[in-house]
Protein backbone atom coordinates (compact mmCIF):
# COMPACT_ATOMS: atom_id res chain seq x y z
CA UNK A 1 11.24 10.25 -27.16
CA UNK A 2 7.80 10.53 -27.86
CA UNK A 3 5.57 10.58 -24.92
CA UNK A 4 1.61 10.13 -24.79
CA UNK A 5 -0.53 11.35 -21.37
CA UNK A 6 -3.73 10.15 -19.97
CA UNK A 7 -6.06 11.81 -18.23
CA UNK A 8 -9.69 12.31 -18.38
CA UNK A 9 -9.36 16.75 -17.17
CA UNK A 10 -7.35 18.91 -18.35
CA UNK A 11 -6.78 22.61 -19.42
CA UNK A 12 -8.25 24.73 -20.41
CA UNK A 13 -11.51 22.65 -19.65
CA UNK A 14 -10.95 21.92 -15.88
CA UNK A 15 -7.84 23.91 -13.60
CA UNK A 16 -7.04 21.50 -10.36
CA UNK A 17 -3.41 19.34 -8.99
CA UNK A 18 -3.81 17.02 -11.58
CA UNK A 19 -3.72 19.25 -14.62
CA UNK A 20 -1.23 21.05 -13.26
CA UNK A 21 0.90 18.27 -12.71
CA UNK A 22 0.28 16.79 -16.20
CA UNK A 23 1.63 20.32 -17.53
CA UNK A 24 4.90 20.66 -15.89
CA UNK A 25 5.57 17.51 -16.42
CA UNK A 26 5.09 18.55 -19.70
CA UNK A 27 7.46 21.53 -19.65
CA UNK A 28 10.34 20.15 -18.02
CA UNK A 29 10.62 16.80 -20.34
CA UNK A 30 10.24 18.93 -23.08
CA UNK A 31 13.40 20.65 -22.02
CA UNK A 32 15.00 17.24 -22.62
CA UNK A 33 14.00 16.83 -26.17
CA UNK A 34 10.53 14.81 -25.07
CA UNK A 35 7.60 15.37 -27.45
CA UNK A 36 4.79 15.20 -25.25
CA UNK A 37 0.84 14.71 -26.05
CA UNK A 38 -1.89 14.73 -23.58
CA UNK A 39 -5.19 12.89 -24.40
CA UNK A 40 -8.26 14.38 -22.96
CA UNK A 41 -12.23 14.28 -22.24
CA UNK A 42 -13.91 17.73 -22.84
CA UNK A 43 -17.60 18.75 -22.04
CA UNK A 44 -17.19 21.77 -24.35
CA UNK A 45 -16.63 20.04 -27.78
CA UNK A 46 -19.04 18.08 -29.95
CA UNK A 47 -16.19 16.49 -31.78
CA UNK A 48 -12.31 15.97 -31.74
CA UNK A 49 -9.61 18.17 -32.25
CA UNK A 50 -6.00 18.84 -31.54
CA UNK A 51 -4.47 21.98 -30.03
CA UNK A 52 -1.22 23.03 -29.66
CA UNK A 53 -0.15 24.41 -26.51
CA UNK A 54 3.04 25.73 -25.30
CA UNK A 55 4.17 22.17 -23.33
CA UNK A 56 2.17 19.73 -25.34
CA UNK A 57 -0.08 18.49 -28.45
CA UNK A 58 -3.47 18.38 -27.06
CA UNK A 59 -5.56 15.85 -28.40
CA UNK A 60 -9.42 16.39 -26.71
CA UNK A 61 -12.53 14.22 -27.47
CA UNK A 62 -16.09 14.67 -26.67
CA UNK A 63 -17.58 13.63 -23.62
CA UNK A 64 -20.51 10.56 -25.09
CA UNK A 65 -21.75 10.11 -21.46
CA UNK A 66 -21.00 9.97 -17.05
CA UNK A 67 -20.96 7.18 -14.83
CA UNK A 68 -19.83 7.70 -11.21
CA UNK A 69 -17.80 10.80 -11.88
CA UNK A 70 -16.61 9.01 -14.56
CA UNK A 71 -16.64 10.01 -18.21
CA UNK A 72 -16.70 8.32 -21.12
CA UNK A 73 -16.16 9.03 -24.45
CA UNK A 74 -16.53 6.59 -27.43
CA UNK A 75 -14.98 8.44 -30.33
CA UNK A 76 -11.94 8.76 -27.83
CA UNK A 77 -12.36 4.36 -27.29
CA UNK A 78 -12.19 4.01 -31.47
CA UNK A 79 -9.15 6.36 -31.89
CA UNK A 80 -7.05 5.59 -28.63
CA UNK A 81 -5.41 2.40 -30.95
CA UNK A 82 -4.56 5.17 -33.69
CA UNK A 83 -3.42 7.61 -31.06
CA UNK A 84 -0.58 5.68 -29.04
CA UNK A 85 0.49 3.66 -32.24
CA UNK A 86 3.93 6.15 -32.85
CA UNK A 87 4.37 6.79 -29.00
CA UNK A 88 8.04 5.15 -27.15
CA UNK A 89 5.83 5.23 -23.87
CA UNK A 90 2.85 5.67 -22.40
CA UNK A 91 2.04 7.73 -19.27
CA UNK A 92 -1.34 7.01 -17.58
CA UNK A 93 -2.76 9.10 -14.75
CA UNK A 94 -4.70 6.96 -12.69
CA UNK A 95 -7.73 7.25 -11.79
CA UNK A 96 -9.56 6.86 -14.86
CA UNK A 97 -11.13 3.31 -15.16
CA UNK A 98 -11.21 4.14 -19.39
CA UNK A 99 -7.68 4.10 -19.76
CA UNK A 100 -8.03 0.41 -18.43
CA UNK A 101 -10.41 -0.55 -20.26
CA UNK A 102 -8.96 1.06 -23.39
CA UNK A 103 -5.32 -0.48 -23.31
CA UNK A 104 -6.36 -4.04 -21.90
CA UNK A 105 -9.35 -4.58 -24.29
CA UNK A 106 -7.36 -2.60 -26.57
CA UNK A 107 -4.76 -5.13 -26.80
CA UNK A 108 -2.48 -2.18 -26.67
CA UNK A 109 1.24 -3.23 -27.20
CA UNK A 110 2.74 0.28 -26.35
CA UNK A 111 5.08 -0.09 -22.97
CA UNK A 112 3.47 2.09 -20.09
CA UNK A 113 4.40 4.06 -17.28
CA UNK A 114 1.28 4.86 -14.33
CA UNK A 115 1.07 7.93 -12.34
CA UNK A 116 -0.54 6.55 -8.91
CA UNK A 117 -2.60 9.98 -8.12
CA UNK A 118 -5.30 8.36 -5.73
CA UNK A 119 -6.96 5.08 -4.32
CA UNK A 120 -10.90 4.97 -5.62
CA UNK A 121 -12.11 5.84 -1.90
CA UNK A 122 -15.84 6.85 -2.73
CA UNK A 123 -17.07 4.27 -5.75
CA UNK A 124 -17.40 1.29 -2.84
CA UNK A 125 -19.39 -0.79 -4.36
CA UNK A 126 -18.34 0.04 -8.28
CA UNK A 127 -14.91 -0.76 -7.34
CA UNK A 128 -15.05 -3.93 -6.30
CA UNK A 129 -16.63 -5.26 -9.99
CA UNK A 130 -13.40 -2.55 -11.40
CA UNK A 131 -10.69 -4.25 -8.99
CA UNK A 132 -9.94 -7.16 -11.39
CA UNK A 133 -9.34 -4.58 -14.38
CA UNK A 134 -7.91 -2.41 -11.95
CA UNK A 135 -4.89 -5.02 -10.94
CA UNK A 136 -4.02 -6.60 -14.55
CA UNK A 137 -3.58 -2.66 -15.54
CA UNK A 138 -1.43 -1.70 -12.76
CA UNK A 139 0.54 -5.03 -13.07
CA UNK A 140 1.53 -4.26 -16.96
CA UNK A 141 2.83 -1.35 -16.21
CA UNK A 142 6.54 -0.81 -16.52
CA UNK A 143 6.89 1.82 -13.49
CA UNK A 144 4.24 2.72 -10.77
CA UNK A 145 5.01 6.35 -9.71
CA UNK A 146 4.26 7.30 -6.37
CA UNK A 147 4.58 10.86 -5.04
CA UNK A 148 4.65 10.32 -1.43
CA UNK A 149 6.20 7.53 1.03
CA UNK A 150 3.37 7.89 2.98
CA UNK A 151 1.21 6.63 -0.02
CA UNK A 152 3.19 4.13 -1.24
CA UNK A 153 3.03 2.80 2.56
CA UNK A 154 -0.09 2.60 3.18
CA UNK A 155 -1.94 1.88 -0.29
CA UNK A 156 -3.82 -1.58 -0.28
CA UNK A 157 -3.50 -1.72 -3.60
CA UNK A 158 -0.23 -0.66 -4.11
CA UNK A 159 0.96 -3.18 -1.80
CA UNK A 160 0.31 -5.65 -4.60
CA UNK A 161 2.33 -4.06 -7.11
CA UNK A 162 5.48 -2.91 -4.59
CA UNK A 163 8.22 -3.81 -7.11
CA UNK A 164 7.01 -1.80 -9.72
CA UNK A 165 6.68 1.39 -7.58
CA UNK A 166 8.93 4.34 -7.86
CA UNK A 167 9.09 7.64 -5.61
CA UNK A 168 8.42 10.85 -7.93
CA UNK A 169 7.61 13.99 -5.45
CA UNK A 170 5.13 16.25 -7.37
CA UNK A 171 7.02 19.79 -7.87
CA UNK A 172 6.13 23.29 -8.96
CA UNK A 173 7.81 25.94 -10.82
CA UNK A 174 8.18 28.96 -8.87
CA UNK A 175 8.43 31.09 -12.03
CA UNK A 176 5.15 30.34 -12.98
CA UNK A 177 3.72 32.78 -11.04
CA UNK A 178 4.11 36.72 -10.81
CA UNK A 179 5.50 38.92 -8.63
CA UNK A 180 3.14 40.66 -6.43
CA UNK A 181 1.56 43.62 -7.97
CA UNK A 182 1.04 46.39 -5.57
CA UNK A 183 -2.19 47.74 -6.80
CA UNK A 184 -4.12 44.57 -6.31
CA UNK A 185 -2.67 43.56 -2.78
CA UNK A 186 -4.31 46.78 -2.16
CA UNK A 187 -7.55 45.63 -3.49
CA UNK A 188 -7.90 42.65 -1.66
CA UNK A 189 -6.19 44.56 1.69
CA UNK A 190 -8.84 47.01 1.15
CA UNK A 191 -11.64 43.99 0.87
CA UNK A 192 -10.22 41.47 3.20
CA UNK A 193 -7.67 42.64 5.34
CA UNK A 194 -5.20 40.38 6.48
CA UNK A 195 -4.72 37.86 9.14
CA UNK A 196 -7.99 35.40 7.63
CA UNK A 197 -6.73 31.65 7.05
CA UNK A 198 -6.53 31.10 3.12
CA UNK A 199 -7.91 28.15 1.17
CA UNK A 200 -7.52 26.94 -1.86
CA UNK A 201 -8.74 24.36 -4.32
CA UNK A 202 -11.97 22.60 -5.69
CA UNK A 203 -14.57 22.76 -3.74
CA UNK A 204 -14.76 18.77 -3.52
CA UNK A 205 -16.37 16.12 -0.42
CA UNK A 206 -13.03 15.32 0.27
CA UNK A 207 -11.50 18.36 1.08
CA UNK A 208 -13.11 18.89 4.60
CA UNK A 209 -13.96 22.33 3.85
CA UNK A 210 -17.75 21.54 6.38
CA UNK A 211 -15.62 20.70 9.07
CA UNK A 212 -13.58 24.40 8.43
CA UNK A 213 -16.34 26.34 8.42
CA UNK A 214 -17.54 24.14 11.79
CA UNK A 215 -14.17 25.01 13.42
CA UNK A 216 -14.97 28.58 13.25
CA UNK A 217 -18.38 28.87 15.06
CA UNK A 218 -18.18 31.07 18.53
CA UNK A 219 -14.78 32.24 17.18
CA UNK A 220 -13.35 35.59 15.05
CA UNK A 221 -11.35 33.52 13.25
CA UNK A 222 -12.26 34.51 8.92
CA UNK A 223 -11.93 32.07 6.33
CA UNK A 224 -11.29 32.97 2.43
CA UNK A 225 -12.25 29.87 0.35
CA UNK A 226 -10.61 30.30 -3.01
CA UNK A 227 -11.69 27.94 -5.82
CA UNK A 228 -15.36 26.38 -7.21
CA UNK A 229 -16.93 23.10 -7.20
CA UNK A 230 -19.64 20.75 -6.97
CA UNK A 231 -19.73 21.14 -2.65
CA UNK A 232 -20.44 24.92 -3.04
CA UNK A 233 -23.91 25.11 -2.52
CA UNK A 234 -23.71 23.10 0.85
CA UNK A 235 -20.98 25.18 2.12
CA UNK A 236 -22.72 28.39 1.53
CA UNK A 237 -26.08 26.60 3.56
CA UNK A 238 -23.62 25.14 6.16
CA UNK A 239 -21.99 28.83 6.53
CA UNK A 240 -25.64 30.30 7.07
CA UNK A 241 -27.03 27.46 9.45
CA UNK A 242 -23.77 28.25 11.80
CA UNK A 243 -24.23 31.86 11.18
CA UNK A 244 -20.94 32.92 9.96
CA UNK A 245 -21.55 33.82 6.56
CA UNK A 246 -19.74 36.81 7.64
CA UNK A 247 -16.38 35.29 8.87
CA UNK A 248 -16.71 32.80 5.36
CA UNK A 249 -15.70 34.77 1.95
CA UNK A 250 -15.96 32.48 -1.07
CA UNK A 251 -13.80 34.22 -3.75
CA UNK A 252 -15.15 31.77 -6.59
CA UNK A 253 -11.80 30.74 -9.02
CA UNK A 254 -8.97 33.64 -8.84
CA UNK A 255 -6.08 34.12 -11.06
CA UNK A 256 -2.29 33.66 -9.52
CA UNK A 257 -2.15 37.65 -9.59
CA UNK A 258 -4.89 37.46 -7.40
CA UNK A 259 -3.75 34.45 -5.16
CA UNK A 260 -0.06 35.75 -4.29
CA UNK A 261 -1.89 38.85 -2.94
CA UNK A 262 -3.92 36.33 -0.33
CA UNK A 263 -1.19 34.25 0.05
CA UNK A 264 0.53 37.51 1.41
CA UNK A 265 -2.02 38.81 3.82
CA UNK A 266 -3.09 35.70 4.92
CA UNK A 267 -2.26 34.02 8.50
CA UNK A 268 -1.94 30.80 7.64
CA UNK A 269 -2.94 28.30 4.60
CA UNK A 270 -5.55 25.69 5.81
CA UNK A 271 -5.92 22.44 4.05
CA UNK A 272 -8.74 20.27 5.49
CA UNK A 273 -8.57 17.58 3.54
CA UNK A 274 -10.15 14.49 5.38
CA UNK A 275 -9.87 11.24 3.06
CA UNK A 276 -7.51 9.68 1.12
CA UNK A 277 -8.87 10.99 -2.16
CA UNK A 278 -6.35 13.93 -1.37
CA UNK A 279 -3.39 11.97 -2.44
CA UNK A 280 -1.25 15.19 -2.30
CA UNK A 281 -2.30 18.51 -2.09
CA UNK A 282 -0.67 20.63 -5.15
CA UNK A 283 -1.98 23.50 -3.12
CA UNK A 284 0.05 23.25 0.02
CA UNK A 285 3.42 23.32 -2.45
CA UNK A 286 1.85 26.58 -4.09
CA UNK A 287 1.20 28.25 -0.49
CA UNK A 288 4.67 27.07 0.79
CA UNK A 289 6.28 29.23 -2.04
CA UNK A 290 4.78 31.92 -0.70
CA UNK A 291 6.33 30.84 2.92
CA UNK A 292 2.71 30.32 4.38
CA UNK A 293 2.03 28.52 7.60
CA UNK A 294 0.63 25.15 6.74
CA UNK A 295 -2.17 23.32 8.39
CA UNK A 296 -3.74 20.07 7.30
CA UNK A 297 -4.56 16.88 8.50
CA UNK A 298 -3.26 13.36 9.14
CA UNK A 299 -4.91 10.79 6.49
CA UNK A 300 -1.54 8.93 5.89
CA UNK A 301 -0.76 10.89 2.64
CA UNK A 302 1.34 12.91 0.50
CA UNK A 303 0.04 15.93 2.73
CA UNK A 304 1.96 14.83 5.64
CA UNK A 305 4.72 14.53 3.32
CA UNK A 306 4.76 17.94 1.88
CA UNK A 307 3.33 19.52 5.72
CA UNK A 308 6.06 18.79 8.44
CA UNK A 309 4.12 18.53 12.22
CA UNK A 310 5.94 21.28 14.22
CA UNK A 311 8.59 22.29 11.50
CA UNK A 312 6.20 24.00 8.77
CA UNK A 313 3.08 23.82 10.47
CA UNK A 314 0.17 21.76 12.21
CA UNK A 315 -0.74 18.55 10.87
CA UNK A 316 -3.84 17.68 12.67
CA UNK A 317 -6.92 15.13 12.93
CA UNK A 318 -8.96 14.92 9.96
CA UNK A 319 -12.31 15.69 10.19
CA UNK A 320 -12.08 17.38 13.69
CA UNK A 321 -13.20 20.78 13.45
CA UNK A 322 -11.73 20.96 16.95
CA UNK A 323 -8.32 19.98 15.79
CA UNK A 324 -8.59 22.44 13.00
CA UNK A 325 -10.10 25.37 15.54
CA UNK A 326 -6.30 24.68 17.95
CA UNK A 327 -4.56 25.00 14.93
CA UNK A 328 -5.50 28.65 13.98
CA UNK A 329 -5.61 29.55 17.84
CA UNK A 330 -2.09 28.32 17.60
CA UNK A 331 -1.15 30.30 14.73
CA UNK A 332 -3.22 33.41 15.92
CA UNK A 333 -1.47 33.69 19.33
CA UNK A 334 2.13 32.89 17.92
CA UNK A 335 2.53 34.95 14.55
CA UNK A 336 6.60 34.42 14.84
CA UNK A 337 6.48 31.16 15.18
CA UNK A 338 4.01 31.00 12.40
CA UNK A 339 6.00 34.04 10.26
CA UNK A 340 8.94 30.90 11.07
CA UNK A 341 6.91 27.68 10.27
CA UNK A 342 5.99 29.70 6.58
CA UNK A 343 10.28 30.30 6.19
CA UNK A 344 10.59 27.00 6.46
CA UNK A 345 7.71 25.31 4.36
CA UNK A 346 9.40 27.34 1.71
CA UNK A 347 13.18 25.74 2.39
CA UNK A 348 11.06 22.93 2.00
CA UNK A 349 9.69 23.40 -1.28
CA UNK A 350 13.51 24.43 -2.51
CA UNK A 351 14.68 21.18 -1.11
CA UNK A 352 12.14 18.25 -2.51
CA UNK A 353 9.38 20.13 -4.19
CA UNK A 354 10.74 21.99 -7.24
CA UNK A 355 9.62 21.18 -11.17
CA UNK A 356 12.63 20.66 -12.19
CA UNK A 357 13.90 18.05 -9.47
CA UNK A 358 9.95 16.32 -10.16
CA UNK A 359 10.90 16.57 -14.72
CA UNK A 360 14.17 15.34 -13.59
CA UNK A 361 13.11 12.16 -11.98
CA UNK A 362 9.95 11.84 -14.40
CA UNK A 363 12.74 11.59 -16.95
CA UNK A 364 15.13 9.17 -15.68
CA UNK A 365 12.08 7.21 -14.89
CA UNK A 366 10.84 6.96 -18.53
CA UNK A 367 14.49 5.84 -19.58
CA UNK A 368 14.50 3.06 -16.83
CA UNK A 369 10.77 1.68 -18.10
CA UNK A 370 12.48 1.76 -22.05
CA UNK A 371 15.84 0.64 -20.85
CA UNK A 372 17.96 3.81 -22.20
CA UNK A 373 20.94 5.35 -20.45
CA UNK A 374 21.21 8.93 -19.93
């Protein structure tokens, strides 16, 4: 089975949930004799070219130009036909308004499979002139894959397309990342300490990383933001105007060597997030390996569904920075119960969560939108 992805990140350009997801995906189809290709946007090349990776064919093209976080590429639009002509199935990760455009103006015949990652929350008035495009895409699709109940619930425009939508829990493989080397845990014990509350991600305006740093004003409470991004800048000013620049350490992008270490001597892993544009929260699987104490917040998405209120942490109001302060006060004063809540995030993660339960399902879902048996 030859399969085709579409995205407009991914490695080695741009690290985040998505790209992630896109490569195990990769890895554990390709177990199952799936040939997999991923077609990609890149702001480093000036023109095409294919790579070959270890869990796919990468096919990257030029970015031409940006509109509304959204980029474009017309040497990509004149191949795309080319491209999917030999694939058995399609997989788009939505949101990317080009791969509608491409394969309904395209007149592309190819059967297709869509990865629901997000609503458009932020493009408000954009979207509305998009929605049109947006539902004779979705509504061609074979299979609408959904990660999270809560999602598929509470989606407006999902709610248009129910019968084509399909549960698929995002997963991780724990074997991806290393054992804990001994010599850097001592690094970062030496630089850190241990009992701060751990973030980590892309520093975007959903992620509710101002209302974080609000949360620990007139406290001791230390935050280590792991990760880079285009909201970087304000959170360093926010950090000064509140005056905690000290209790705030921003570690810029870290490799999983480094991150085990801070998922070990943290407290707790705090996940902010305040909109819907955090559909999931790849993080909050990667700290539950590491049996961390989860906190995020309640915006009706796959968070909730990976973060259990009471059983594997605190799942709080979103953009309440005193919600997020009685979280850590919580997890401060009770370090059993938190040391507990982490032990079972991670029974968790073994239960629903794995890459291998998330290829499994990916798989079984490509044969029901071709019609094969197993």
């Amino acid at each position: 089975m030859k399969v085709v992805h579409v995205f407009k990140t991914y490695y080695p350009d741009t690290y985040g949930g998505m790209e992630e997801t896109i490569r195990q995906l990769c890895l554990q189809t390709s177990q199952h004799g799936v040939s997999n290709t991923v077609i990609t946007l890149s702001n480093r090349i000036k023109e095409s070219e294919t790579l070959e990776r270890p869990e796919c064919r990468l096919v990257r093209f030029p970015v031409t130009f940006d509109i509304a976080s959204t980029p474009c590429s017309f040497s990509l639009m004149y191949a795309f036909r080319n491209l999917v002509a030999d694939a058995d199935l399609i997989h788009y990760h939505f949101p990317w308004p080009v791969s509608d455009l491409m394969h309904v103006f395209g007149r592309i015949r190819t059967p297709y499979i869509v990865t629901y990652q997000s609503d458009i929350v932020k493009q408000k008035v954009l979207k509305r002139f998009y929605s049109p495009l947006k539902h004779k895409f979705l509504a061609g699709a074979k299979l609408i894959t959904v990660a999270s109940p809560q999602y598929m619930g509470n989606s407006k425009v999902l709610s248009r397309h129910k019968g084509l939508c399909r549960l698929m829990p995002l997963g991780l493989d724990e074997m991806s990342y290393p054992a804990i080397d001994e010599n850097r845990l001592q690094h970062w014990k030496d630089r850190l300490g241990s009992g701060f509350f751990l973030f980590v991600g892309v520093l975007r305006y959903y992620k509710g990383l101002t209302y974080l740093i609000r949360a620990i004003a007139g406290t001791k409470f230390r935050i280590v933001i792991v990760g880079d991004g285009p909201l970087k800048d304000d959170l360093y000013t926010e950090a000064r105007r509140l005056e905690v620049q000290n209790q705030v350490i921003f570690t810029g992008f870290l490799s999983n060597e480094d991150k085990v270490c801070l998922y070990s001597l943290s407290a707790a892993f705090i996940f902010p997030s305040h909109l819907r544009s955090e559909a999931y929260g790849i993080s909050l699987l990667e700290a539950a390996i590491f049996q961390s104490c989860l906190i995020s917040c309640e915006i009706n998405t796959g968070t909730s569904h990976i973060n259990k209120h009471g059983e594997t942490g605190f799942v709080v109001e979103p953009a309440s920075p005193d919600a997020l302060r009685s979280a850590m006060e919580h997890v401060s004063s009770s370090p059993n119960r938190a040391r507990e809540m982490g032990k079972a995030a991670r029974k968790r993660f073994e239960t629903h969560f794995t890459a291998k339960q998330m290829g499994e399902t990916c798989l079984n879902l490509y044969r029901e939108a071709l019609k094969l048996k197993p």
